[in-house]
C-alpha atoms as a PDB file:
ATOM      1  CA  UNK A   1     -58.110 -28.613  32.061  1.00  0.00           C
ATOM      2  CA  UNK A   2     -55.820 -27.162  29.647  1.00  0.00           C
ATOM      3  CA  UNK A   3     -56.145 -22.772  29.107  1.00  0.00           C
ATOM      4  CA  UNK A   4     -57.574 -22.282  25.886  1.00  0.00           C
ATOM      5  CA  UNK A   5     -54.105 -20.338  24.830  1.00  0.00           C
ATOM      6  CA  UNK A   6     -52.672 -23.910  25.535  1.00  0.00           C
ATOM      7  CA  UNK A   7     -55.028 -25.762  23.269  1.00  0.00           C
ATOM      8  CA  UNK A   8     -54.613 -23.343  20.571  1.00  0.00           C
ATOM      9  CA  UNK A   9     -50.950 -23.098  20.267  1.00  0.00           C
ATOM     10  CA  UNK A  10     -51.138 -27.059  20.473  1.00  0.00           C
ATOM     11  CA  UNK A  11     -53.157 -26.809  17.381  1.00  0.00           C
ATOM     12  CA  UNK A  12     -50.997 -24.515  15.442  1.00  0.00           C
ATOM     13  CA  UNK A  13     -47.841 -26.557  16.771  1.00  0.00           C
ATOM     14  CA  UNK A  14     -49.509 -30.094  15.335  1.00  0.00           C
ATOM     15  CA  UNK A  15     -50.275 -27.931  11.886  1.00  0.00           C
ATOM     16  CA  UNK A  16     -46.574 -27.041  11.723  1.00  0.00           C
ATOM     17  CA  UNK A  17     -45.971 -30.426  12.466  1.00  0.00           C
ATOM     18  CA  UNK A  18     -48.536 -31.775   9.573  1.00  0.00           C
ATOM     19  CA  UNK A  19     -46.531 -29.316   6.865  1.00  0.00           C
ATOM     20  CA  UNK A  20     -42.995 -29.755   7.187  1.00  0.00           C
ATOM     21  CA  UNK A  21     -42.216 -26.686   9.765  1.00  0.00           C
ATOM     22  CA  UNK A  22     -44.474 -23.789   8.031  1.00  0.00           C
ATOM     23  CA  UNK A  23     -48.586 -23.246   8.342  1.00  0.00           C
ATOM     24  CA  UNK A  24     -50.617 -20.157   7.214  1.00  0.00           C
ATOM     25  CA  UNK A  25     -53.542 -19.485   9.019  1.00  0.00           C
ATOM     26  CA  UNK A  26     -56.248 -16.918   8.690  1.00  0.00           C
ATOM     27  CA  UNK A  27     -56.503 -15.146  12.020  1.00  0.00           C
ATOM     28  CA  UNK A  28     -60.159 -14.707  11.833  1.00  0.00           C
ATOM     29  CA  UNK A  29     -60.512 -18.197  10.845  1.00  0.00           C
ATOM     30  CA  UNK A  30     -58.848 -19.429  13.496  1.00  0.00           C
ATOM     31  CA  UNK A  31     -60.679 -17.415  16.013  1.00  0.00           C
ATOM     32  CA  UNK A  32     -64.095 -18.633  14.568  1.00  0.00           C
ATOM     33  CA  UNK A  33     -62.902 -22.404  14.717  1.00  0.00           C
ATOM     34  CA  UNK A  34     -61.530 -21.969  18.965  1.00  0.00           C
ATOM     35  CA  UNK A  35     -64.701 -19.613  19.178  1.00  0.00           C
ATOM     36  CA  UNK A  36     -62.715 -16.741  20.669  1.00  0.00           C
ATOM     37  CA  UNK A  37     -61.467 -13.365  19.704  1.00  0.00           C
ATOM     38  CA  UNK A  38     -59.270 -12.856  17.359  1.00  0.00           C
ATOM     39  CA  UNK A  39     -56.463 -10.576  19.365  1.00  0.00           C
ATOM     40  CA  UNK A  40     -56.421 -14.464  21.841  1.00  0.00           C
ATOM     41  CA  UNK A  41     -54.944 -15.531  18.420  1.00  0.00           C
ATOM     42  CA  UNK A  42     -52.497 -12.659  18.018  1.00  0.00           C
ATOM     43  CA  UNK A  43     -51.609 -13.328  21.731  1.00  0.00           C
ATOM     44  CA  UNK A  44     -51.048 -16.957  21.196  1.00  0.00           C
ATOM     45  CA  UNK A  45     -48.346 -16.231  18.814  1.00  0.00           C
ATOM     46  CA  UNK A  46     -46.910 -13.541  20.294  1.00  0.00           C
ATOM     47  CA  UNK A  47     -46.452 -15.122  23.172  1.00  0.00           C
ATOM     48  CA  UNK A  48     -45.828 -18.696  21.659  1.00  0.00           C
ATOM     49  CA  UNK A  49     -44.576 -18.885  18.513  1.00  0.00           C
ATOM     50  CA  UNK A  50     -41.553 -15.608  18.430  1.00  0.00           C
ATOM     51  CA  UNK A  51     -37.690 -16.000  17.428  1.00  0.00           C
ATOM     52  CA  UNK A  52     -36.970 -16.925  21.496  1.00  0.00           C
ATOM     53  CA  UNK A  53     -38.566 -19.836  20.903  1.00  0.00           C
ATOM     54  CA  UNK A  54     -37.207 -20.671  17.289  1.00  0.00           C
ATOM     55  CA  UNK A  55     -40.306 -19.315  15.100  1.00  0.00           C
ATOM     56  CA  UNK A  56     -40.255 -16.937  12.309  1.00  0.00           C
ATOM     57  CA  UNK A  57     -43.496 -14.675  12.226  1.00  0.00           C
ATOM     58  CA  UNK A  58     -44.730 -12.780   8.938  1.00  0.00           C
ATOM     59  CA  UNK A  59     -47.845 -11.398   8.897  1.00  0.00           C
ATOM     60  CA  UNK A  60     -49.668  -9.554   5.751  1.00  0.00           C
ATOM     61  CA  UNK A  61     -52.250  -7.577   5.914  1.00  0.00           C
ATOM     62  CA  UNK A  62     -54.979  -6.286   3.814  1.00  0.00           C
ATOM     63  CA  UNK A  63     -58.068  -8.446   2.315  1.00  0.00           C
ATOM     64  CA  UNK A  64     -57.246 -12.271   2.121  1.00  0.00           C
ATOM     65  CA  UNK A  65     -54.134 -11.591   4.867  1.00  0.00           C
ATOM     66  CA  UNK A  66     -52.276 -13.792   6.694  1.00  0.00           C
ATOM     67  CA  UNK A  67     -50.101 -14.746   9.038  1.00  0.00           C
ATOM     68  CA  UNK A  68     -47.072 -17.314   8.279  1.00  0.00           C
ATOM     69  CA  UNK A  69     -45.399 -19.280  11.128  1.00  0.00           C
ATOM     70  CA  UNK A  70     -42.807 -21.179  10.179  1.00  0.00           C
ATOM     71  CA  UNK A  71     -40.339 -23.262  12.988  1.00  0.00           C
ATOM     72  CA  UNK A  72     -36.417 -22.299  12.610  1.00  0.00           C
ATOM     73  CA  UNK A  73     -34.128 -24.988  10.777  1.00  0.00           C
ATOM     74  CA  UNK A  74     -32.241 -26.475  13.330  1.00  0.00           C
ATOM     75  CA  UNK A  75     -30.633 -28.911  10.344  1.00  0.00           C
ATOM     76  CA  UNK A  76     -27.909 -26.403  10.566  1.00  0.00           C
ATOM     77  CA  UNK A  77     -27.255 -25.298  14.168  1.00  0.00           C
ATOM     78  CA  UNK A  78     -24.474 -22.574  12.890  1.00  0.00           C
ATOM     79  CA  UNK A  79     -27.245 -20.680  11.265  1.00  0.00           C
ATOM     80  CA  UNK A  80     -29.823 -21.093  13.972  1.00  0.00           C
ATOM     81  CA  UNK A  81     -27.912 -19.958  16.720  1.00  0.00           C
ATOM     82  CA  UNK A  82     -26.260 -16.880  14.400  1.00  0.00           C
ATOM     83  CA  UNK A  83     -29.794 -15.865  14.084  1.00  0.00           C
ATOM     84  CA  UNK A  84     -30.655 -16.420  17.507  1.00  0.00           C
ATOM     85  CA  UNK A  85     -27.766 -14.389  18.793  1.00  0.00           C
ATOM     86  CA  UNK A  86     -28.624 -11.757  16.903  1.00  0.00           C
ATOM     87  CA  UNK A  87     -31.716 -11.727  17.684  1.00  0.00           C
ATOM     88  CA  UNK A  88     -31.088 -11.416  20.744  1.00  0.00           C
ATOM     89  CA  UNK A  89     -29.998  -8.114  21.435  1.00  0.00           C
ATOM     90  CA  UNK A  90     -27.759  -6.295  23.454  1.00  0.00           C
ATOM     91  CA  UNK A  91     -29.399  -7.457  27.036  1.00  0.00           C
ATOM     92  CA  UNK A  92     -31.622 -10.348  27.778  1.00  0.00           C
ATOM     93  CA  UNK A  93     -33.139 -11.051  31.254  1.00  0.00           C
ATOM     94  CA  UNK A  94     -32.803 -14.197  32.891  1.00  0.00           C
ATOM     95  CA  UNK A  95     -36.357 -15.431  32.063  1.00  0.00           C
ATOM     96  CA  UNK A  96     -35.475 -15.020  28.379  1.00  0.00           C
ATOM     97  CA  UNK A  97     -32.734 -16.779  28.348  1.00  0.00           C
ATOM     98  CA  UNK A  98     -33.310 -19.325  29.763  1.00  0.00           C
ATOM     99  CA  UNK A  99     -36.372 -19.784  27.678  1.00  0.00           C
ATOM    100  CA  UNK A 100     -34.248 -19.697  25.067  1.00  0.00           C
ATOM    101  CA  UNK A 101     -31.550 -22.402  26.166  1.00  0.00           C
ATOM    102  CA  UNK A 102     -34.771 -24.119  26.644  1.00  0.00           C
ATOM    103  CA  UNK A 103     -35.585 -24.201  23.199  1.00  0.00           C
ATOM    104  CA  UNK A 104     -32.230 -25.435  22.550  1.00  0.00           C
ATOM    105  CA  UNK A 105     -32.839 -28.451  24.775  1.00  0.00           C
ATOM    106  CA  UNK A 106     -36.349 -29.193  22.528  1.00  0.00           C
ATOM    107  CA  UNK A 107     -34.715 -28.849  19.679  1.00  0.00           C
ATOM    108  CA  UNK A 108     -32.124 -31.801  20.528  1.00  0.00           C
ATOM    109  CA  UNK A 109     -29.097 -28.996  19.842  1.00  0.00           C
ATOM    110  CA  UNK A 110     -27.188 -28.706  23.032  1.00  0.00           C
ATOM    111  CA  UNK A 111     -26.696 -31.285  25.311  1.00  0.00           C
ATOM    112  CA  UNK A 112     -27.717 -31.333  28.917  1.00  0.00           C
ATOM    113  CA  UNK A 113     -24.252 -30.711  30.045  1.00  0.00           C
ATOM    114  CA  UNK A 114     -24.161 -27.714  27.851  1.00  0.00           C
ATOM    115  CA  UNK A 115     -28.100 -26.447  28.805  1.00  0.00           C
ATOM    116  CA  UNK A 116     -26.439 -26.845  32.751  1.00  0.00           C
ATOM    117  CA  UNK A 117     -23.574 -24.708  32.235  1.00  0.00           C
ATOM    118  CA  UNK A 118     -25.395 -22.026  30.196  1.00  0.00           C
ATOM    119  CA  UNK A 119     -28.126 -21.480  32.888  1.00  0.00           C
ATOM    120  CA  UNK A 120     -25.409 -21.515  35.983  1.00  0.00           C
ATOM    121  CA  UNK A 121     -23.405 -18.876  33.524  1.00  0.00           C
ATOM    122  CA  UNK A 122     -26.140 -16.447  33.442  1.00  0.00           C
ATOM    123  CA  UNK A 123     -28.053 -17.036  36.439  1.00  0.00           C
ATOM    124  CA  UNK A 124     -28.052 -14.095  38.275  1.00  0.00           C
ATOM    125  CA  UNK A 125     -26.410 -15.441  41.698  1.00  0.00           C
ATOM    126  CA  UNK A 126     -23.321 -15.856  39.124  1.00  0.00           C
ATOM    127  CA  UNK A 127     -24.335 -12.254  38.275  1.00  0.00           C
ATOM    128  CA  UNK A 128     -24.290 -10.877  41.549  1.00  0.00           C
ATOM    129  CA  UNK A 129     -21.089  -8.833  41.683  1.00  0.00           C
ATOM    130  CA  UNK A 130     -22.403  -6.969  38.555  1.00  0.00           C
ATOM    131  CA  UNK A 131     -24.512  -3.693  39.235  1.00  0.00           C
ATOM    132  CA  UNK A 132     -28.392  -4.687  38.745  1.00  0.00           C
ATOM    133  CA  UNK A 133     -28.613  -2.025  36.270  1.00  0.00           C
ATOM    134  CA  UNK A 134     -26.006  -3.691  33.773  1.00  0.00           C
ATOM    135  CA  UNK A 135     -26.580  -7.467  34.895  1.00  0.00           C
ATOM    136  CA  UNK A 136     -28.702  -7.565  31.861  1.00  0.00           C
ATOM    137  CA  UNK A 137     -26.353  -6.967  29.131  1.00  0.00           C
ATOM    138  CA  UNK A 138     -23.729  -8.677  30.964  1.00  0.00           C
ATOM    139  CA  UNK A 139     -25.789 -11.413  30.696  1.00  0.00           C
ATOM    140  CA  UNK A 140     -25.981 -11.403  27.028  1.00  0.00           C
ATOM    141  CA  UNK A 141     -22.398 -11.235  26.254  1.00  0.00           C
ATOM    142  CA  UNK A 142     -22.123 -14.118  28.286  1.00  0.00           C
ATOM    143  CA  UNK A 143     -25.120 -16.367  26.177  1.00  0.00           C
ATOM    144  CA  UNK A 144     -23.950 -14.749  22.885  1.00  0.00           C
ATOM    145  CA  UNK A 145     -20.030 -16.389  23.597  1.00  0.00           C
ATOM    146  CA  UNK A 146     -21.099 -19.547  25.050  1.00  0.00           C
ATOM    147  CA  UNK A 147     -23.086 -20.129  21.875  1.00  0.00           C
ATOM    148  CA  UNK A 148     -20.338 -19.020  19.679  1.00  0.00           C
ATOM    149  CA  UNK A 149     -18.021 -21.446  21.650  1.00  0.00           C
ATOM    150  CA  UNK A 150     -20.625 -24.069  21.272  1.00  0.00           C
ATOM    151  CA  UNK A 151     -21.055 -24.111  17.273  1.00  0.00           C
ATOM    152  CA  UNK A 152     -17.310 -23.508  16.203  1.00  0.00           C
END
């Protein structure tokens, strides 16, 4: 039986589906409908729906707030992986990326050749002559010029 966290981002991913990449949702409304809390929601798109795996998140606040999730354009991969990489920051852990060359994969914009040689690149056995401490950030130079190689 599928985790209620599951079910839920299932729900918002079928809504983004339903409107052409972007749904707002009412946090509390939400909650009511899955009959949960309404930080399970905020955890369910934390978790779920950030820029690692190609989401943008806005939220407002106040009476009547919101939260928008809308899915990245991959129409232009350029632009998607620019924001990506920069994004991305100046270290990324293995787990992260390859969540992220993941996403790729889903989103039909690398190939599996390319998905292969990005996670042997920054796996850490290919890491393992770096110092722990810096294996990180090496690790993101190394995913930020692959993708650069990739798009150009």
């Amino acid at each position: 039986m599928a985790r209620l966290s599951d079910i839920i981002e299932n729900f918002i991913k079928d809504m983004i589906e339903e409107t052409d990449g972007e749904v707002e949702i009412q946090r509390n409304e939400l909650a009511s409908y899955f009959n949960c809390v309404p930080s399970q929601i905020n955890y369910v798109i934390a978790t779920r729906f950030n820029s690692e795996r190609g989401y943008f998140v806005e939220s407002k606040r106040g009476g009547g707030g919101h939260i928008t999730i809308s899915r990245m354009s991959t129409d232009k991969p350029y632009d998607y992986f620019m924001h990506i990489i920069l994004s991305m920051g100046d270290e990324i852990s293995q787990h992260s990326a390859d969540i992220y060359i993941e996403n790729f994969i889903d989103l039909n914009i690398i190939s599996e050749s390319d998905k292969k040689l990005l996670k042997a690149a920054v796996n850490d056995n290919s890491l393992k002559s770096i110092p722990v401490f810096l294996r990180d950030r090496v690790r993101a130079d190394i995913l930020k010029n692959m993708l650069m190689k990739i798009i150009i």
